[in-house]
Protein backbone atom coordinates (compact mmCIF):
# COMPACT_ATOMS: atom_id res chain seq x y z
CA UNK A 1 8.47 -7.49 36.17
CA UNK A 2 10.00 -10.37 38.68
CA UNK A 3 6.66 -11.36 39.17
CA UNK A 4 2.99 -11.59 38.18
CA UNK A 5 -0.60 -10.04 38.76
CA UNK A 6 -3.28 -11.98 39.99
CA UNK A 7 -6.32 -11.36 41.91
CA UNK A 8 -9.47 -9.34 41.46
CA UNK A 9 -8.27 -5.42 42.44
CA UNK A 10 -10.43 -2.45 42.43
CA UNK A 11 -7.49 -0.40 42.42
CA UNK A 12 -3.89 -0.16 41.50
CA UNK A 13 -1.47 2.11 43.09
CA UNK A 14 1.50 3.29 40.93
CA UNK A 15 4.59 4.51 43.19
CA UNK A 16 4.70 3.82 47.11
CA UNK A 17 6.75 6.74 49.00
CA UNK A 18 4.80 7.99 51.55
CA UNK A 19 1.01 9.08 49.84
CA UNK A 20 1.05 6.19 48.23
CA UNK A 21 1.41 4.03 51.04
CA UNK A 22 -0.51 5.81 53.06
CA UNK A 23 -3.58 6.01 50.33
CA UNK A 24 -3.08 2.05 49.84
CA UNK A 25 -3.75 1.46 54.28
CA UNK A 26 -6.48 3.88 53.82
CA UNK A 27 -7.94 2.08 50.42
CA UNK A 28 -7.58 -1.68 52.37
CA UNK A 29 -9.16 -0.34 55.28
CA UNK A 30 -12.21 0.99 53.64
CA UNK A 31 -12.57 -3.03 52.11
CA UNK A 32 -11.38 -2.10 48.43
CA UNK A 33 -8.56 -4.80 47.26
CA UNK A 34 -6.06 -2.81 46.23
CA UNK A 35 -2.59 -3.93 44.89
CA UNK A 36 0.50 -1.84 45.03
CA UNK A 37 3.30 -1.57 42.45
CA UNK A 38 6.91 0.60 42.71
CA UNK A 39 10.33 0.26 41.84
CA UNK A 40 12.10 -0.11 45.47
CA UNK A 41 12.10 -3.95 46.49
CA UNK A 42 12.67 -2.56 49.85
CA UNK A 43 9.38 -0.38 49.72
CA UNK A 44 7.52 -3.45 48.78
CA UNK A 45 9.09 -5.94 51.25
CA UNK A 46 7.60 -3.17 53.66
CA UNK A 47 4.18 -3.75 52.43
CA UNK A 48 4.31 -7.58 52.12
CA UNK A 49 5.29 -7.36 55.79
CA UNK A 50 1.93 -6.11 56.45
CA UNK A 51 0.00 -8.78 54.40
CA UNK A 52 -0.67 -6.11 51.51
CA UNK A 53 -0.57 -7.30 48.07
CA UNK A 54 2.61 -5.49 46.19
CA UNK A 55 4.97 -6.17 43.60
CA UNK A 56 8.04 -4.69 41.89
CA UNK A 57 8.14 -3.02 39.09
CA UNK A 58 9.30 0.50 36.95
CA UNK A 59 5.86 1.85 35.98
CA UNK A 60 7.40 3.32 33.14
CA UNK A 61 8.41 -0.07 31.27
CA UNK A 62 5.65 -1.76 29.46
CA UNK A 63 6.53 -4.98 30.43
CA UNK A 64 5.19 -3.81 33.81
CA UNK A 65 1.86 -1.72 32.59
CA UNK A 66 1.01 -5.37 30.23
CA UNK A 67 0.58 -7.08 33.49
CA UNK A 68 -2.07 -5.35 34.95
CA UNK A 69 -5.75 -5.74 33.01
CA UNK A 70 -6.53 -2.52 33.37
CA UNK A 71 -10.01 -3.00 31.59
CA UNK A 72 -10.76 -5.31 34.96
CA UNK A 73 -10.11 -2.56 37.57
CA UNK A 74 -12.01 0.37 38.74
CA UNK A 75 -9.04 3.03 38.85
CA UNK A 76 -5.53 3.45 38.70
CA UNK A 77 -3.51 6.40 40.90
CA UNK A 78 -0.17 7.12 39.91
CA UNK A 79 1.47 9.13 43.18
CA UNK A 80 5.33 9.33 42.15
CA UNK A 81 6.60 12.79 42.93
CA UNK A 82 7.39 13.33 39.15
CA UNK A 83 5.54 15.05 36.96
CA UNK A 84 6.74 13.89 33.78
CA UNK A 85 6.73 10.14 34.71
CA UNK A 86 3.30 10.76 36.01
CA UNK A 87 1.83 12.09 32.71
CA UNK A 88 4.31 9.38 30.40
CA UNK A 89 2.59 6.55 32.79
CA UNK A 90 -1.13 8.04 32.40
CA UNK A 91 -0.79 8.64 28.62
CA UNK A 92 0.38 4.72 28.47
CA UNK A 93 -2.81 3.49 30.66
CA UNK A 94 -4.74 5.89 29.06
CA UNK A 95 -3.84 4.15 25.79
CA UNK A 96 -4.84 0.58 26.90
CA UNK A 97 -8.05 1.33 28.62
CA UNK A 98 -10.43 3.89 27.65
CA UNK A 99 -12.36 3.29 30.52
CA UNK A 100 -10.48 2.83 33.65
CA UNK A 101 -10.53 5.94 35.98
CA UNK A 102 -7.29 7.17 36.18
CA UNK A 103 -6.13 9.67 39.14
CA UNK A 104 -2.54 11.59 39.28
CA UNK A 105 -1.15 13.55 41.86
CA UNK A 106 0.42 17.18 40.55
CA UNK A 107 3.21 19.59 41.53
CA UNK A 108 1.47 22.49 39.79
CA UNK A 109 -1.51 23.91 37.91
CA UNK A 110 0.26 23.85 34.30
CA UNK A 111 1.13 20.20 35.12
CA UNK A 112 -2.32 19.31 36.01
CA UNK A 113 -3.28 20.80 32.56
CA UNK A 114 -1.23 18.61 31.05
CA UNK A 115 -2.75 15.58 32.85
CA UNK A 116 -5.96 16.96 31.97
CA UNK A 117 -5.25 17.20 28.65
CA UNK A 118 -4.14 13.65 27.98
CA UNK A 119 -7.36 12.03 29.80
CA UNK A 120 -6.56 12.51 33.49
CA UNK A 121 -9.81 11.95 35.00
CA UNK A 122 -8.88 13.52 38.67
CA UNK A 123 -5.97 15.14 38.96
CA UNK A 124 -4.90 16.04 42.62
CA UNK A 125 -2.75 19.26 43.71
CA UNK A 126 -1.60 20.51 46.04
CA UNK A 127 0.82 18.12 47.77
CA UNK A 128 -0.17 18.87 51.28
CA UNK A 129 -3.87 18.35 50.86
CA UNK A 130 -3.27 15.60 48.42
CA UNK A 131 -4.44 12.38 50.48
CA UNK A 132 -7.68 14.12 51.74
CA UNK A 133 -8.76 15.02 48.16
CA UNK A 134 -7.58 11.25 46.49
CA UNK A 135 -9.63 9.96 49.85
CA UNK A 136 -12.63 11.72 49.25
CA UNK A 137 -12.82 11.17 45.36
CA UNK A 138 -12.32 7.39 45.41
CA UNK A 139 -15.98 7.62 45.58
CA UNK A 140 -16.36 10.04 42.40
CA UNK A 141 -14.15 7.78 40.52
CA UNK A 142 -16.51 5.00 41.35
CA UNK A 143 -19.68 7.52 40.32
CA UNK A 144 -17.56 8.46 37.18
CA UNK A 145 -17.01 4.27 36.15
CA UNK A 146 -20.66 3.35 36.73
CA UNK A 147 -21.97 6.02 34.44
CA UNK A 148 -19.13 5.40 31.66
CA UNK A 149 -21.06 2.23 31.77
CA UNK A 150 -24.39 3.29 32.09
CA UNK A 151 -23.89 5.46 29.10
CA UNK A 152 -22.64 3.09 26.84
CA UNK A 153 -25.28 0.47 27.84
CA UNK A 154 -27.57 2.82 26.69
CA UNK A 155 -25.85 4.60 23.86
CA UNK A 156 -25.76 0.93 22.42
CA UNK A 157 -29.54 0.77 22.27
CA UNK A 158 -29.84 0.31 18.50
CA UNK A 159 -34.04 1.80 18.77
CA UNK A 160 -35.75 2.68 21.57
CA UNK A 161 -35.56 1.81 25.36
CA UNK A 162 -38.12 0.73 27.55
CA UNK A 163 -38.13 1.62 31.66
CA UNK A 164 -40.34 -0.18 33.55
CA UNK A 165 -41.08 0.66 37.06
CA UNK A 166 -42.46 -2.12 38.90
CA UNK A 167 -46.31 -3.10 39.54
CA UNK A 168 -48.71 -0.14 40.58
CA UNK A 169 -45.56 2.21 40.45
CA UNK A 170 -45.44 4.63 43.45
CA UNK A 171 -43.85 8.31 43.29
CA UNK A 172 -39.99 6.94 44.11
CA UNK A 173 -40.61 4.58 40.99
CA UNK A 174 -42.26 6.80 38.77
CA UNK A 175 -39.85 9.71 39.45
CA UNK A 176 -36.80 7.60 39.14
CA UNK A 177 -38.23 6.28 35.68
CA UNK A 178 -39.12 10.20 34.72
CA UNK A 179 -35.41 10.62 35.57
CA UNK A 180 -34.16 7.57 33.55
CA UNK A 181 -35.50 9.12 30.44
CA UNK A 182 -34.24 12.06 30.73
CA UNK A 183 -31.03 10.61 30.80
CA UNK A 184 -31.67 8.54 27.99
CA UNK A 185 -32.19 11.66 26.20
CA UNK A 186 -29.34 13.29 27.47
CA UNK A 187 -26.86 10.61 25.49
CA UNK A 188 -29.58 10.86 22.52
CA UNK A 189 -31.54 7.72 22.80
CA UNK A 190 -35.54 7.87 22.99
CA UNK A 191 -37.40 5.99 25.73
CA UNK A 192 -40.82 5.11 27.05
CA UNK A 193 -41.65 5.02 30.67
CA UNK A 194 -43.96 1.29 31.23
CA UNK A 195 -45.87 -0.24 34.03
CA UNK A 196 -48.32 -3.36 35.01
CA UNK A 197 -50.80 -2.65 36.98
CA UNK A 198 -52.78 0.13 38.29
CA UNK A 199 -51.78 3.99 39.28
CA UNK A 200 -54.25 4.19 41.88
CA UNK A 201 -53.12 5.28 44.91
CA UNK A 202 -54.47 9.31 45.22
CA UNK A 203 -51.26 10.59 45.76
CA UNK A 204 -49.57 8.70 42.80
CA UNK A 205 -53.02 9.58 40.87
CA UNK A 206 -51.73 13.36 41.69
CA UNK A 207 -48.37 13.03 40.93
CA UNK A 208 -49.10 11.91 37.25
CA UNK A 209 -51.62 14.09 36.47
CA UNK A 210 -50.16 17.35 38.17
CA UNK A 211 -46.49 16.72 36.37
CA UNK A 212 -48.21 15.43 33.18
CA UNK A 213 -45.63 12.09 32.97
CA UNK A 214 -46.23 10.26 30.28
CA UNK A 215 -46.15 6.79 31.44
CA UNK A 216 -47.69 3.74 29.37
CA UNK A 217 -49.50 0.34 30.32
CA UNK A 218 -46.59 -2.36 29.00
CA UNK A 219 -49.66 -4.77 28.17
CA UNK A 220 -50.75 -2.31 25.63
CA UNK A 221 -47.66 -1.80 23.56
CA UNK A 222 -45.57 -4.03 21.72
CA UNK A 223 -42.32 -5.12 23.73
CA UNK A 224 -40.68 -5.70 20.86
CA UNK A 225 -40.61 -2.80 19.79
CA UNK A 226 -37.86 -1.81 22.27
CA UNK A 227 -34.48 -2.37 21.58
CA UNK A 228 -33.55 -2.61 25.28
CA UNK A 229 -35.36 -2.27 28.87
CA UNK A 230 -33.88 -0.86 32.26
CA UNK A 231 -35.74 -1.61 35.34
CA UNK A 232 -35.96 0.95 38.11
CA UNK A 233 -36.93 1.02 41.84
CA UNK A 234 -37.13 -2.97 41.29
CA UNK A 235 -34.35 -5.64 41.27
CA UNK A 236 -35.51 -8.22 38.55
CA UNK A 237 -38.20 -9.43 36.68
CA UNK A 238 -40.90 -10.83 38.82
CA UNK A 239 -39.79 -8.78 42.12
CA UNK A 240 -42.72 -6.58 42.85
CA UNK A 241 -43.32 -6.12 38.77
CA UNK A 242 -44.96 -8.14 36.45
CA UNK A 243 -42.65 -8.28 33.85
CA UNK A 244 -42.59 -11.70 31.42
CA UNK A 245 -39.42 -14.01 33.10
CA UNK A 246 -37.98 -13.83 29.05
CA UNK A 247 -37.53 -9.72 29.08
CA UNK A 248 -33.64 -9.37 29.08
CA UNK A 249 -33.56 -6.15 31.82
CA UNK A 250 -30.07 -4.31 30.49
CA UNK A 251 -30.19 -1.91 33.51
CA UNK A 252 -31.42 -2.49 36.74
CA UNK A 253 -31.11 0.50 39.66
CA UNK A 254 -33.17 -0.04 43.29
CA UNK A 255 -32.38 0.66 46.75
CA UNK A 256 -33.62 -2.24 47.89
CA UNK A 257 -31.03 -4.52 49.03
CA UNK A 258 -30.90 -7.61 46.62
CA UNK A 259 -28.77 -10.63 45.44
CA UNK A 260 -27.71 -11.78 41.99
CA UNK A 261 -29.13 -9.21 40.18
CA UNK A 262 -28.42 -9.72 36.40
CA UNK A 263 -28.04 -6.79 33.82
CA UNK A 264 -25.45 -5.20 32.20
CA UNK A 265 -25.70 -2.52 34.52
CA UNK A 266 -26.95 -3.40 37.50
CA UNK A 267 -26.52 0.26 40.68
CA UNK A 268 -28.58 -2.07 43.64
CA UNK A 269 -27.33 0.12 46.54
CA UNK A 270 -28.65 0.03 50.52
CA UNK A 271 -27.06 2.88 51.52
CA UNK A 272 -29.84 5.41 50.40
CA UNK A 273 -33.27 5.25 51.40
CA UNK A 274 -34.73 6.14 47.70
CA UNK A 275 -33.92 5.07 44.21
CA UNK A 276 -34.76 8.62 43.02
CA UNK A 277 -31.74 9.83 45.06
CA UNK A 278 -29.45 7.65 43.16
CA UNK A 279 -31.24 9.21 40.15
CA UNK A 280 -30.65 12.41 40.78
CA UNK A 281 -26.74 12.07 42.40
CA UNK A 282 -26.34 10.48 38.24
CA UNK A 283 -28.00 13.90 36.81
CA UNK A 284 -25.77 16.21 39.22
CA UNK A 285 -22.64 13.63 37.99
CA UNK A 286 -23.62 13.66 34.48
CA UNK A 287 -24.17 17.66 35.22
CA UNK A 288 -28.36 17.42 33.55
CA UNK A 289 -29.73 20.48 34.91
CA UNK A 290 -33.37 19.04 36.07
CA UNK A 291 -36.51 20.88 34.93
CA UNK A 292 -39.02 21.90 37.25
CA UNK A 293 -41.14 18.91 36.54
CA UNK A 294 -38.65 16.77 36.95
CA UNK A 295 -37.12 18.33 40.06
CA UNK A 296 -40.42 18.42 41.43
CA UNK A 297 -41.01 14.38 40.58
CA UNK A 298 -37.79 13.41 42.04
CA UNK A 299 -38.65 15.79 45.70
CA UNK A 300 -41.34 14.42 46.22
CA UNK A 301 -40.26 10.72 45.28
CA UNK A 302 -37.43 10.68 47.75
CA UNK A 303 -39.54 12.47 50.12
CA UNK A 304 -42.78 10.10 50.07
CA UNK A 305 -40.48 6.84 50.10
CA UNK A 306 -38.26 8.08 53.21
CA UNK A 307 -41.76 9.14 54.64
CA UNK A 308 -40.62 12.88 54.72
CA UNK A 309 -37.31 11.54 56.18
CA UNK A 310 -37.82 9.77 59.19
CA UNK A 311 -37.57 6.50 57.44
CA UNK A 312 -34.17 4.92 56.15
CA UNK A 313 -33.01 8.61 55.27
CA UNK A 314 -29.45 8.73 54.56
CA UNK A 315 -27.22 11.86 54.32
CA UNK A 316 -27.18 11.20 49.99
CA UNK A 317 -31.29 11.91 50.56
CA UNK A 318 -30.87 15.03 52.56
CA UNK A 319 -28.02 16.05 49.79
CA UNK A 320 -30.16 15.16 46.80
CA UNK A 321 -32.96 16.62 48.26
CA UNK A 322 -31.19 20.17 48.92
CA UNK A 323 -30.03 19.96 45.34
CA UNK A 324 -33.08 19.72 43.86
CA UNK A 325 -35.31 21.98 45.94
CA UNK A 326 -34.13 25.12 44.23
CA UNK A 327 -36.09 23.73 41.09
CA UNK A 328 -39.12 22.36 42.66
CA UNK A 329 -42.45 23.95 41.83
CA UNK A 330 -43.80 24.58 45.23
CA UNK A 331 -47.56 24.96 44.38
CA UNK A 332 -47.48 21.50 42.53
CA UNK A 333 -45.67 20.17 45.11
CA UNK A 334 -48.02 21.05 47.95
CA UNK A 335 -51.42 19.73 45.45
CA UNK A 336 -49.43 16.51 45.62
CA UNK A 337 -48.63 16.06 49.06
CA UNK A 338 -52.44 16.49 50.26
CA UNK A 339 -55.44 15.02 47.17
CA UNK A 340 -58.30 13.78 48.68
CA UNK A 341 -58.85 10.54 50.00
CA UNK A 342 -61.01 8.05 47.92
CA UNK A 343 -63.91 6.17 48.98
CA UNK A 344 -62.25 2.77 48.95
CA UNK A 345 -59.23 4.07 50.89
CA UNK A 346 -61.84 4.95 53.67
CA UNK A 347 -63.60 1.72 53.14
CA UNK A 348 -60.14 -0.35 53.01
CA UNK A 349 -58.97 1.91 56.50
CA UNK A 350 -62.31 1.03 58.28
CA UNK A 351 -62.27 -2.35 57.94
CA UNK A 352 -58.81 -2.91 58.77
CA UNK A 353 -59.72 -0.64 61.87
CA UNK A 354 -62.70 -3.37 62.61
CA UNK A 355 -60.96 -6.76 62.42
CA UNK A 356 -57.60 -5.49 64.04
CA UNK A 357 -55.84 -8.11 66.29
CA UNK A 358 -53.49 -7.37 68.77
CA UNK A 359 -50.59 -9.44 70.15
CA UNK A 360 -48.12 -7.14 72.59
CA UNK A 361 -46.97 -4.31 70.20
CA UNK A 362 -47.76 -6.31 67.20
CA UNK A 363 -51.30 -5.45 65.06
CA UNK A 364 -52.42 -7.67 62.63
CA UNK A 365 -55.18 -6.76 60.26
CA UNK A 366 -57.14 -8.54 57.34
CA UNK A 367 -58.44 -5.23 55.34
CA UNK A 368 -60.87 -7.16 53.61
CA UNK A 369 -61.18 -7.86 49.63
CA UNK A 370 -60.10 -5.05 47.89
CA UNK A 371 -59.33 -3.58 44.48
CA UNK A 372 -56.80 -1.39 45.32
CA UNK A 373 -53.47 -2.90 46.56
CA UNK A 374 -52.10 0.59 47.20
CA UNK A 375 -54.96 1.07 49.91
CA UNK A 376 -52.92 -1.37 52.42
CA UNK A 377 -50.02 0.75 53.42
CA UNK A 378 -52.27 3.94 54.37
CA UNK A 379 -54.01 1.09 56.20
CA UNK A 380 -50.93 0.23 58.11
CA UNK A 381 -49.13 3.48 58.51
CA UNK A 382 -52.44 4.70 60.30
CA UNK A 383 -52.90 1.27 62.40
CA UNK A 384 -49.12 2.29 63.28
CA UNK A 385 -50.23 5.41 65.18
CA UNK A 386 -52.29 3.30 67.91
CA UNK A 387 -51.39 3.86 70.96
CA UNK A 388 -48.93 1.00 71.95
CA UNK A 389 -48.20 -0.61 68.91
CA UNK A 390 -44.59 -1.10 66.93
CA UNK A 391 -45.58 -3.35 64.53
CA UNK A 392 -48.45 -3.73 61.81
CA UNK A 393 -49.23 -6.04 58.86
CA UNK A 394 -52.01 -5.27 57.22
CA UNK A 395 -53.39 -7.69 54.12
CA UNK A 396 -56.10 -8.12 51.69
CA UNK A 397 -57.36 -10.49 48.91
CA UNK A 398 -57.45 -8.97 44.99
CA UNK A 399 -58.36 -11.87 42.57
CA UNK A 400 -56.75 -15.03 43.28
CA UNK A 401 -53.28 -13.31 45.45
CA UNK A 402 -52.97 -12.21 49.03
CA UNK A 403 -50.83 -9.03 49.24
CA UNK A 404 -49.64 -8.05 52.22
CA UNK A 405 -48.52 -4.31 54.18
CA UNK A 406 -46.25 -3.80 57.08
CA UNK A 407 -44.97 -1.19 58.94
CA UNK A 408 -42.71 -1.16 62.30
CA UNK A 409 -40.46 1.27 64.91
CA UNK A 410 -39.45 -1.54 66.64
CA UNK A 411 -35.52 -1.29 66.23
CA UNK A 412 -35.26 -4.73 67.34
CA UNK A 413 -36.90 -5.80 64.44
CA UNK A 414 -35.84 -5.72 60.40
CA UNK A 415 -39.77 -6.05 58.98
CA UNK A 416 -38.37 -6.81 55.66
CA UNK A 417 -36.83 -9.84 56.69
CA UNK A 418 -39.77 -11.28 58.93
CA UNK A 419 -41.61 -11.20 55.90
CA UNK A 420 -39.45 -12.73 53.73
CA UNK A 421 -38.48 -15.27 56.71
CA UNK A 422 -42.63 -15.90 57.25
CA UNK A 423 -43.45 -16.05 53.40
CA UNK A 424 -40.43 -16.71 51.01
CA UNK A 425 -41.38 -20.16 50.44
CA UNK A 426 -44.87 -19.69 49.42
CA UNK A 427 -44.59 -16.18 47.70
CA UNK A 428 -42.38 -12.83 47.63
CA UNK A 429 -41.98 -10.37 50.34
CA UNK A 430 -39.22 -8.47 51.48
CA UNK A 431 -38.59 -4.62 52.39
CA UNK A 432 -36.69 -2.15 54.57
CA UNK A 433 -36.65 -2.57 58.46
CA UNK A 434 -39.46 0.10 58.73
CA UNK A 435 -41.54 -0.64 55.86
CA UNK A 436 -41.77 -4.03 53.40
CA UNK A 437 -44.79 -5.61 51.55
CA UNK A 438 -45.07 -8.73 49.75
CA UNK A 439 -47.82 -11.36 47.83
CA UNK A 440 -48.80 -14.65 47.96
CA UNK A 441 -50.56 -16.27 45.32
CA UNK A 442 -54.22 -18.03 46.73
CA UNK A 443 -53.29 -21.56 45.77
CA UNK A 444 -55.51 -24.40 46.99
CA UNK A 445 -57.49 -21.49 48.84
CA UNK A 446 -58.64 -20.12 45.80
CA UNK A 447 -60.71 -23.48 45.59
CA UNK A 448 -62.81 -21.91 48.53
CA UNK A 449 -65.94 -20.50 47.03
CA UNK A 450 -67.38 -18.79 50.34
CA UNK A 451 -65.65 -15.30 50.75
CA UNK A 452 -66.31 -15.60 54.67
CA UNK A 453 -64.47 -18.96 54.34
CA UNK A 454 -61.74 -17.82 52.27
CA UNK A 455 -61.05 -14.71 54.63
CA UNK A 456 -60.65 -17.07 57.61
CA UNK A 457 -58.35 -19.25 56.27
CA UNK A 458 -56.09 -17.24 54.62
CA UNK A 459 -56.14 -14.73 58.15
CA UNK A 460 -55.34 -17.75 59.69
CA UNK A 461 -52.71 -18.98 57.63
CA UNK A 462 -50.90 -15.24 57.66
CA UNK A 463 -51.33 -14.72 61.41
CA UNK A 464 -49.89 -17.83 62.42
CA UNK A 465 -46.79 -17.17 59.56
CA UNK A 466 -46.22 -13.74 60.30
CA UNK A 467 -46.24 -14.00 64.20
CA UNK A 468 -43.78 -17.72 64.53
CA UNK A 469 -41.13 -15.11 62.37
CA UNK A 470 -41.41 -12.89 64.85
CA UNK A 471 -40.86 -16.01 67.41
CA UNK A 472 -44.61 -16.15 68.89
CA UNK A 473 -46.47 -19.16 68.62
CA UNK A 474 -50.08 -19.43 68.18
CA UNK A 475 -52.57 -22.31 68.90
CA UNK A 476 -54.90 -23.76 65.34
């Protein structure tokens, strides 16, 4: 080759006549960095014209193939128009990568046997439907990489593997966790589900109960007696979870957006509205038929955190959702959408109700000191019905930490990001536009031995945070 590879691609196109070409505009315009390769200077000169990364080389010499890392790359597609140098070039990749995804266009069904055979992972025929198929499974072969590597991240537990869901773990959490497991099993690997905290909340209370999940309280077993620990509906130790800063997390997978997240497999995706839809799109992947309990944990997760779909629902949640239903017991299901509410949830609700402040469309609400963090968001998502109002933010005192509730239809306004703008510096917070929660520990409050004290101060403090990141400005 006249010349060499470098850059960070996702993919690498083998052979540029027309599909290829096309597929690499198509690739680049969807943001993947894609570099072509093929044996006509004059078909590459094209694509340098065009700023597109390309080189020259015969795909079948492996002075070309050594060039490209393909270890480094999420897939390969080979599109010449011959069979036989398409399976000779796949059988070489194949050899030097066991991992990359590698796609081949084929003239025939025996020749897509053939490219089966030899460890094709998609092969694409026929020719005139060929660039709407290697379109649409650019995002299987992506599917298909991160659970090659979620496999072997968990096949190379040498013991047992711990999944933690993150503090007072709500349905999404525990069902994704449920989920988790099951895969673990799947690929032969035993595993505990773990949480800090309290399952208090009625309808979590249900869920556990009804399904029968085992789940265990991680400050009453021995960590060490996991080999490894994944993380789920969380992004990192300390984010929502109370998990010691020195537990190595091997996989982490949330729906909440995040940055630098740290594992060696790390699925932190914004683009569905529940972590137990990104559970359940790995089961149909991985082809785990789910059990009724587990169907019927993973419903009612993605259904409860998307608030029965008219919050952050994506089309994957509607999908996942119609996948599962099939298998969901219906009678559990309904005991679980409807227990009983619990005398502190009443008491929590009624004094949020009482010291409700209003500014515009905004409600602001100190619930009191409570017990039960998982009171607060039925707090806010009933303030949220008032008449008039767009925006709540409920919060409460438990021990020596303020946590805090919101809730907003304002589609002006990203709530996750006014609290984390309002209370980053002196705490954690952060969320979806429509729903977000945080804590704050008490500090040089916690000093304050009157209660009556305490709760004005700290209202104070919140109000006057919450409302200047939403741009209103309050007198002391």
């Amino acid at each position: 080759m006249a010349e060499d590879v470098n850059g960070n691609y996702e993919y690498v196109i083998l052979g540029c006549g027309g599909l290829g070409s096309s597929v690499v505009k198509d690739l680049i315009s969807a943001g993947k960095k894609v570099l072509a390769v093929d044996i006509n200077p004059e078909k590459v000169e094209v694509l340098k014209d065009q700023e597109i990364d390309a080189i020259v080389g015969d795909i079948r010499d492996d002075e070309t193939l050594d060039k490209i890392d393909f270890d480094k790359i999420t897939g390969v597609l080979i599109l010449t128009s011959d069979d036989q140098v398409n399976r000779e070039v796949a059988l070489k990749i194949r050899k030097r990568s066991s991992d990359v995804l590698i796609v081949t266009r084929a003239s025939s069904p025996k020749a897509r046997d053939e490219m089966e055979e030899i460890g094709v992972d998609v092969v694409i025929t026929p020719i005139e439907s060929m660039k709407q198929q290697l379109l649409s499974s650019i995002k299987k072969v992506e599917s298909l990489r991160k659970l090659k590597l979620l496999r072997n991240v968990i096949q190379n537990t040498n013991g047992k593997l711990g999944i933690f869901t993150h503090d007072n773990p709500d349905p999404d959490s525990i069902a994704s966790a449920l989920a988790l497991r099951e895969i673990a099993k799947h690929f032969g690997v035993e595993a505990d589900i773990l949480y800090y905290g309290e399952i208090q909340h009625q309808q979590n209370k249900a869920m556990v109960n009804l399904l029968n999940i085992p789940m265990l309280k991680a400050n009453e077993v021995n960590l060490s007696e996991y080999s490894k620990f994944a993380l789920v509906d969380s992004a990192g130790p300390g984010v929502n979870n109370s998990i010691p800063n020195d537990v190595k997390i091997s996989i982490i997978i949330d729906h909440h957006p995040a940055e630098n997240v740290e594992a060696e497999f790390a699925d932190v995706r914004g683009d569905v509205g529940a972590t137990a839809t990104i559970l359940t799109l790995y089961l149909q992947d991985l082809k785990i038929v789910p059990t009724k309990t587990l169907a019927t944990a993973l419903f009612f997760g993605i259904q409860t955190e998307t608030e029965e779909f008219r919050r952050n629902a994506r089309t994957n949640d509607f999908l996942a959702s119609a996948y599962l239903y099939p298998f969901v017991d219906n009678e559990l299901l309904e005991k679980m959408e409807g227990p009983a509410l619990s005398t502190e949830t009443l008491d929590v609700l009624g004094t949020a109700i009482k010291n409700r402040e209003i500014f515009s469309s905004f409600l602001i609400s100190f619930a009191g000191f409570i017990t039960d963090k998982d009171t607060l968001p039925q707090a806010a998502d009933f303030l949220l019905k008032l008449e008039g109002i767009s925006t709540v933010l409920v919060f409460g005192i438990i021990k020596d930490n303020v946590y805090l509730s919101a809730r907003n239809t304002d589609v002006r306004i990203n709530i996750g990001d006014v609290l984390k703008k309002a209370f980053k510096d002196v705490g954690s917070a952060g969320g979806h536009a429509h729903a977000a929660g945080g804590k704050i520990p008490l500090g040089i409050f916690g000093d304050v031995s009157d209660k009556e004290t305490l709760a004005k101060l700290v209202t104070q403090a919140v109000k006057k945070r919450f409302l200047s990141a939403l741009g209103i400005e309050i007198e002391d």
